[in-house]
Protein backbone atom coordinates (compact mmCIF):
# COMPACT_ATOMS: atom_id res chain seq x y z
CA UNK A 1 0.00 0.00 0.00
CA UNK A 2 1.09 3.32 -1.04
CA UNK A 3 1.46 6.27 1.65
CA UNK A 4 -1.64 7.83 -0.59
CA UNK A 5 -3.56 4.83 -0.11
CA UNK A 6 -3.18 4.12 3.64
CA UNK A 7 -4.08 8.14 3.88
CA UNK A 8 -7.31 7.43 2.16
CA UNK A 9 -7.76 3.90 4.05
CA UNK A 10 -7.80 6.25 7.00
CA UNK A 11 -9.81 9.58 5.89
CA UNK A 12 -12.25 6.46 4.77
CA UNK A 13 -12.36 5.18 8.16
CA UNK A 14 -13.06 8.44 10.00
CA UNK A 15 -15.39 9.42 7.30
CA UNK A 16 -13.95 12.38 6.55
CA UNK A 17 -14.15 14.45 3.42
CA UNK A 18 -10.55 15.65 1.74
CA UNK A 19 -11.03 18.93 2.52
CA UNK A 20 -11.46 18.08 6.00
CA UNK A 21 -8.93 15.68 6.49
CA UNK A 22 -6.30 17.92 4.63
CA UNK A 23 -7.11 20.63 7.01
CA UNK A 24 -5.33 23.66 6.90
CA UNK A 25 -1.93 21.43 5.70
CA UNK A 26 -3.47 20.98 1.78
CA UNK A 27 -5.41 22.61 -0.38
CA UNK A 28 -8.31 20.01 -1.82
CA UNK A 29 -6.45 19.80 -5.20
CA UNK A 30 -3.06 18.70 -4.18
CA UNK A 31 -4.12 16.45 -1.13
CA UNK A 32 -6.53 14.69 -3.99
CA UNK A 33 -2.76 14.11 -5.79
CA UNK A 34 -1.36 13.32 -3.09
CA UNK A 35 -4.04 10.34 -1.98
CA UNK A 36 -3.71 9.26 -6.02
CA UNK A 37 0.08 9.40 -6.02
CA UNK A 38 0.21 12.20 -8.48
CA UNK A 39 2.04 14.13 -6.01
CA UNK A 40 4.83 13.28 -3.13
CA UNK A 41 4.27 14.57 0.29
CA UNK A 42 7.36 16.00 2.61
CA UNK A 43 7.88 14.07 5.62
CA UNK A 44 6.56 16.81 7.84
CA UNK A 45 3.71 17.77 6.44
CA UNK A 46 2.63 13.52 6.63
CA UNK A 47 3.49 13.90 10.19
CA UNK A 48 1.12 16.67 10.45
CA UNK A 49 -1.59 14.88 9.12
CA UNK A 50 -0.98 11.99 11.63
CA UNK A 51 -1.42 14.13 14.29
CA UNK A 52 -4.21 16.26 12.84
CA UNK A 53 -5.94 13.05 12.36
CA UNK A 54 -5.08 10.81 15.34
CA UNK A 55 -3.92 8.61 13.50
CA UNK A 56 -1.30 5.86 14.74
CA UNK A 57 2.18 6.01 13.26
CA UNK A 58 2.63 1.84 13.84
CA UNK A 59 -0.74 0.88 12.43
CA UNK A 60 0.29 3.51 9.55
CA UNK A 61 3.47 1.85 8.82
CA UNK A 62 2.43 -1.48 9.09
CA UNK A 63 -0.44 -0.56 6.19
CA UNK A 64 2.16 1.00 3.95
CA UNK A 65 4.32 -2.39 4.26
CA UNK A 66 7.43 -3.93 4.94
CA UNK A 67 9.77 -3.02 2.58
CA UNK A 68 8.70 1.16 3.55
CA UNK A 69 8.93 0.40 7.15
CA UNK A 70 12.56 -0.14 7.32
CA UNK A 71 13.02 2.78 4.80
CA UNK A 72 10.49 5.22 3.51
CA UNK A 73 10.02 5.34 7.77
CA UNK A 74 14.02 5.65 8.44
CA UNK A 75 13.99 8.57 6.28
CA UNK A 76 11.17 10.39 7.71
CA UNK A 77 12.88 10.22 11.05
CA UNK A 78 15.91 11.79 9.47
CA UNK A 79 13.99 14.23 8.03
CA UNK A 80 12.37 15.62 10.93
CA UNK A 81 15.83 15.29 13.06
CA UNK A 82 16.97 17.02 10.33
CA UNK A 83 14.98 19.79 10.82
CA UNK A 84 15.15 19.71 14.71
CA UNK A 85 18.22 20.43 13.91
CA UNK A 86 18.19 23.52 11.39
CA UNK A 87 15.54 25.12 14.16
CA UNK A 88 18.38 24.53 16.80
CA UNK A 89 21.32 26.21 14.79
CA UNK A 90 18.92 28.69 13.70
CA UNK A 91 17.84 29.59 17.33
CA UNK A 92 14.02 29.03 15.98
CA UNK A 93 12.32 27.95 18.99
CA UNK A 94 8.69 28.72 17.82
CA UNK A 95 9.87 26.07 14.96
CA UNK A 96 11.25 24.14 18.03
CA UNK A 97 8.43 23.79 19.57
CA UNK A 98 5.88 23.10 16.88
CA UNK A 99 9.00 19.94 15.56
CA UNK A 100 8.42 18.87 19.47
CA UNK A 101 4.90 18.18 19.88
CA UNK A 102 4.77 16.76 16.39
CA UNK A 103 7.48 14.24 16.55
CA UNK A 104 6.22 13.56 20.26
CA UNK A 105 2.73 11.87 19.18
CA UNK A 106 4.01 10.74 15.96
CA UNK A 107 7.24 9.53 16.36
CA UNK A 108 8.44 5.93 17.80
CA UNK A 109 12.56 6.58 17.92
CA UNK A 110 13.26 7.00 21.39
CA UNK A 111 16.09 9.16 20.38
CA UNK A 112 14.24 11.35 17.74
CA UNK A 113 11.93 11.97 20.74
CA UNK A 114 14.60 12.97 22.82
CA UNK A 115 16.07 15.03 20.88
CA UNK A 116 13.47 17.26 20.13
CA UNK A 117 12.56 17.57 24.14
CA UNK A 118 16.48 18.66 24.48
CA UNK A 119 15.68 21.29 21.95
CA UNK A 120 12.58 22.60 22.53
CA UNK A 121 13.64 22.85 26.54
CA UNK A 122 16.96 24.78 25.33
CA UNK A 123 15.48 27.39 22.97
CA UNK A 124 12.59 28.20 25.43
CA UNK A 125 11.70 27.19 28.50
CA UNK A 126 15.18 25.90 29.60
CA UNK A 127 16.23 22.46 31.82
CA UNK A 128 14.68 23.36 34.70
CA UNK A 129 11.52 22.35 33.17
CA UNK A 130 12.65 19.16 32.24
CA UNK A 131 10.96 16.03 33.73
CA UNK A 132 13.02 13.91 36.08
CA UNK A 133 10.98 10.95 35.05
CA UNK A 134 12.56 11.79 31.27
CA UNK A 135 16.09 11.86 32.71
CA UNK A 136 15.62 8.48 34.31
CA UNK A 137 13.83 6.95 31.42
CA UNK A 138 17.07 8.28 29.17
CA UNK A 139 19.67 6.59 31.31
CA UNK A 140 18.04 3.50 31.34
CA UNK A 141 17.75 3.20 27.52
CA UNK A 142 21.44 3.92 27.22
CA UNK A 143 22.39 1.46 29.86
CA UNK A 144 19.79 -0.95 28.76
CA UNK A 145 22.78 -3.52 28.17
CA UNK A 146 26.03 -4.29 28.92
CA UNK A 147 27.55 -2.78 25.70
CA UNK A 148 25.80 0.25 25.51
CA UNK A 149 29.46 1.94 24.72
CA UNK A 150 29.40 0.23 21.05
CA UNK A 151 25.61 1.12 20.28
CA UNK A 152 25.29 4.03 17.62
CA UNK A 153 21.69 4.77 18.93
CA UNK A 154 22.85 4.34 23.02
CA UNK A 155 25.71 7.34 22.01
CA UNK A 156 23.39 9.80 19.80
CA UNK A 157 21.15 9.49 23.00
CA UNK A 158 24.15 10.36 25.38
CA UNK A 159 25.14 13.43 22.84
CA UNK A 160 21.79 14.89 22.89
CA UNK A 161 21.06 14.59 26.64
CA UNK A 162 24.11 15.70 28.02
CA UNK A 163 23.18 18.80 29.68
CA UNK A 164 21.09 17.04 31.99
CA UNK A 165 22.98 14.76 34.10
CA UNK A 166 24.72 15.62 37.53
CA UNK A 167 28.43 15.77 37.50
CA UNK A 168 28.82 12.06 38.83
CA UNK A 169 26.39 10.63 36.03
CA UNK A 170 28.52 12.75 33.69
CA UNK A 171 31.59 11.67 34.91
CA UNK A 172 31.11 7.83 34.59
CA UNK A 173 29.60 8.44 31.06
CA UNK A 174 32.44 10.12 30.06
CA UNK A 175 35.00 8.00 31.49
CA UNK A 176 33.65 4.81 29.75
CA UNK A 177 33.37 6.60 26.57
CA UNK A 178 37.16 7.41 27.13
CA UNK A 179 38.12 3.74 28.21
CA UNK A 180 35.88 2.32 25.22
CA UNK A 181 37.73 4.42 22.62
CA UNK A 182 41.27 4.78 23.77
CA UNK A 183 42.08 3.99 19.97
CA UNK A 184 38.96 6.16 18.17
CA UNK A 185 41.51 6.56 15.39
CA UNK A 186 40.72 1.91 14.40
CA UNK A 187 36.82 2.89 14.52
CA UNK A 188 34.48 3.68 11.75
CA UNK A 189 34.33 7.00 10.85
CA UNK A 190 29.97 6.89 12.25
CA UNK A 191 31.84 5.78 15.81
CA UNK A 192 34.50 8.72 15.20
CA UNK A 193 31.88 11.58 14.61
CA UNK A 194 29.25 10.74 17.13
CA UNK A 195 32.04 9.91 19.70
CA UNK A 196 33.75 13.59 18.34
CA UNK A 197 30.30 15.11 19.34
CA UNK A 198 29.76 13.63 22.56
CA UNK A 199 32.98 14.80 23.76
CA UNK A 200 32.36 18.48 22.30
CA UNK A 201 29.19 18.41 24.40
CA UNK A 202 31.54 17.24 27.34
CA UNK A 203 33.31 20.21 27.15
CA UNK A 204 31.07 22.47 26.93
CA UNK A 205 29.66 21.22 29.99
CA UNK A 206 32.92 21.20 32.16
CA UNK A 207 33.16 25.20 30.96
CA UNK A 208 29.81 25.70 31.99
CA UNK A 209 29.74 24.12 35.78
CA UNK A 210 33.57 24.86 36.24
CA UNK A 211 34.56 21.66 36.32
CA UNK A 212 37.84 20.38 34.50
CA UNK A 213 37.93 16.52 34.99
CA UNK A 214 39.19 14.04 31.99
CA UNK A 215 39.88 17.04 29.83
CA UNK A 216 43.68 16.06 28.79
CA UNK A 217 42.23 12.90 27.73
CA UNK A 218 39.42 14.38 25.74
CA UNK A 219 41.68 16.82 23.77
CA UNK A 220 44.07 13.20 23.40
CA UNK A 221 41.07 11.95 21.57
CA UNK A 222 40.43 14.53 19.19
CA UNK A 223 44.62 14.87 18.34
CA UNK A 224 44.08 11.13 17.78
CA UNK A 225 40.64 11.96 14.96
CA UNK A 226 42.11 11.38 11.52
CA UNK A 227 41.99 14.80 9.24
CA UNK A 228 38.82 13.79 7.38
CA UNK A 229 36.43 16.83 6.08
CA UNK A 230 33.51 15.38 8.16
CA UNK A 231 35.09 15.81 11.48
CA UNK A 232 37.02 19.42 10.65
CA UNK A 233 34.32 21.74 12.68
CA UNK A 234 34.55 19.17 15.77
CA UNK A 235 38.29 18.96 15.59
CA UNK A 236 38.40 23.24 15.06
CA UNK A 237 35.59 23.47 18.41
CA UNK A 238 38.15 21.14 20.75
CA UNK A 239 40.96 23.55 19.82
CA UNK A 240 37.98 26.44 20.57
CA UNK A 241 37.64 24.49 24.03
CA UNK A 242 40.96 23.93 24.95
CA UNK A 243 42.10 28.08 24.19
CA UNK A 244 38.64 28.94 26.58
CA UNK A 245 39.05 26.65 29.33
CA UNK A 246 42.80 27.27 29.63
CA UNK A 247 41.93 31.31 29.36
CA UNK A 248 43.63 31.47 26.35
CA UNK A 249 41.56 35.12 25.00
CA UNK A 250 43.59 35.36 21.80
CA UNK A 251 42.71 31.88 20.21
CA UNK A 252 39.26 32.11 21.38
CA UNK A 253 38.92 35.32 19.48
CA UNK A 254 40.74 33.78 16.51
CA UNK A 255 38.55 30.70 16.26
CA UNK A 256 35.52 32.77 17.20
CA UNK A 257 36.00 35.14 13.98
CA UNK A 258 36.90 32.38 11.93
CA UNK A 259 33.66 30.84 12.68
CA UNK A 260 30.98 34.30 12.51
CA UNK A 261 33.06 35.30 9.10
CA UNK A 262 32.07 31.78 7.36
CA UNK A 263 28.41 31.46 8.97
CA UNK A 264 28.52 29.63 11.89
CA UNK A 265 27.89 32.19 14.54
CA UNK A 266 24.93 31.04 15.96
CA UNK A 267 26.66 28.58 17.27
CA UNK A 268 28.09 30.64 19.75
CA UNK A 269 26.38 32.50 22.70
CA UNK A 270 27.19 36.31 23.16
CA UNK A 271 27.63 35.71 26.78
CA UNK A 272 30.45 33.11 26.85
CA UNK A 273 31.12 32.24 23.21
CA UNK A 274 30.44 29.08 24.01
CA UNK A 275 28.49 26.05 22.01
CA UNK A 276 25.12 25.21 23.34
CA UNK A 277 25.13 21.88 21.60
């Protein structure tokens, strides 16, 4: 079944007209394509019409089949992290917030879900809001097994949630990391960049509570990153780390400049200079 023709199973079961299951999303005209598959629809506007329509994603992707739920759904999620992510950089938090409660009763990836809370919480209403029974539901999923070190989704969990833990919880995540990739450089380069990120994050946190604990062993890890184009910005931000936490004024300002003059600026607070994320 085609995503147009589990749309129309649905609108069918509701007994809803096109106009009003298109809502304000579609005009008539091109939701009519879009149920006939004369006309693609972007992943967030179909997540949009899921939640308009209370409908439910698994019953959804189990009527569009197999073969799309392991990857016309994989590439919706991307999409809308994706996204999460452009309204992050761009400091868009009514964008935020809207990406938040959509992905919230439509998505299914833990760390999708996540990810948008981290968001949302940091462009608005800050972690103060955050619910503790979210913080321990996120460190159980990460330590849900004994290798949780080695799993890609386990570590893009850690990265986004960092800001959240106390200094001990941070402190054994980190150290593990550190044990677990002693030689980052014989990984693939996924393990390299998500590793490279969740150490960035670590940094940024030990600036922001004061705290200097593993650091020489962090920047280690990074002089140990091959030169590859993918992991430039995250090797550049651990020299940016390393100039503020050792007070070092004239490479943060050189970095800093570097950074505004090619467009990444909003990257960087105006109170500290420092990345949020």
């Amino acid at each position: 079944m085609t995503i147009g023709q589990a749309l129309e199973k649905e609108r069918k079961i509701r007994h809803l007209t096109e106009k009003e299951m298109a809502g304000d999303i579609f005009s008539v005209a091109n939701y009519s394509k879009i149920e006939r598959g004369l006309q693609e629809i972007r992943a967030q506007d179909l997540f949009k019409l899921i939640l308009r329509n209370n409908i439910d994603w698994n019953n959804f992707v189990s009527e569009i089949g197999i073969d799309l739920n392991a990857s016309q759904s994989y590439r919706l999620e991307q999409n809308m992290s994706e996204k999460v992510d452009k309204a992050f950089c761009a400091k868009d938090s009514e964008t935020a917030s809207e990406l938040n409660e959509i992905i919230q009763n439509s998505s299914r990836d833990v760390c999708l879900c996540v990810k948008a809370i981290m968001v949302d919480l940091a462009l608005s209403k800050g972690f103060s809001k955050l619910d503790p029974a979210i913080h321990d539901k996120v460190i159980k999923k990460i330590l849900m097994n004994d290798s949780w070190t080695k799993d890609i989704d386990s570590l893009k969990l850690l990265c986004n949630t960092m800001l959240i833990y106390s200094d001990d919880e941070l402190y054994f995540f980190i150290s593990s990391i550190l044990r677990k990739y002693k030689n980052i450089e014989d990984y693939s380069s996924a393990y390299q960049y998500v590793v490279g990120l969740i150490c960035i994050n670590y940094l940024d946190n030990c600036y922001r509570r004061k705290r200097a604990f593993k650091l020489e062993e962090v920047f280690n890890l990074f002089n140990k990153l091959p030169n590859m184009p993918n992991l430039f910005f995250l090797k550049v931000l651990a020299k940016y780390y390393r100039a503020l936490l050792s007070n070092d004024q004239r490479t943060v300002d050189k970095i800093y400049h570097f950074c505004i003059e090619y467009g990444y600026g909003k990257y960087f607070t105006e109170s500290i200079k420092g990345l949020i994320d």
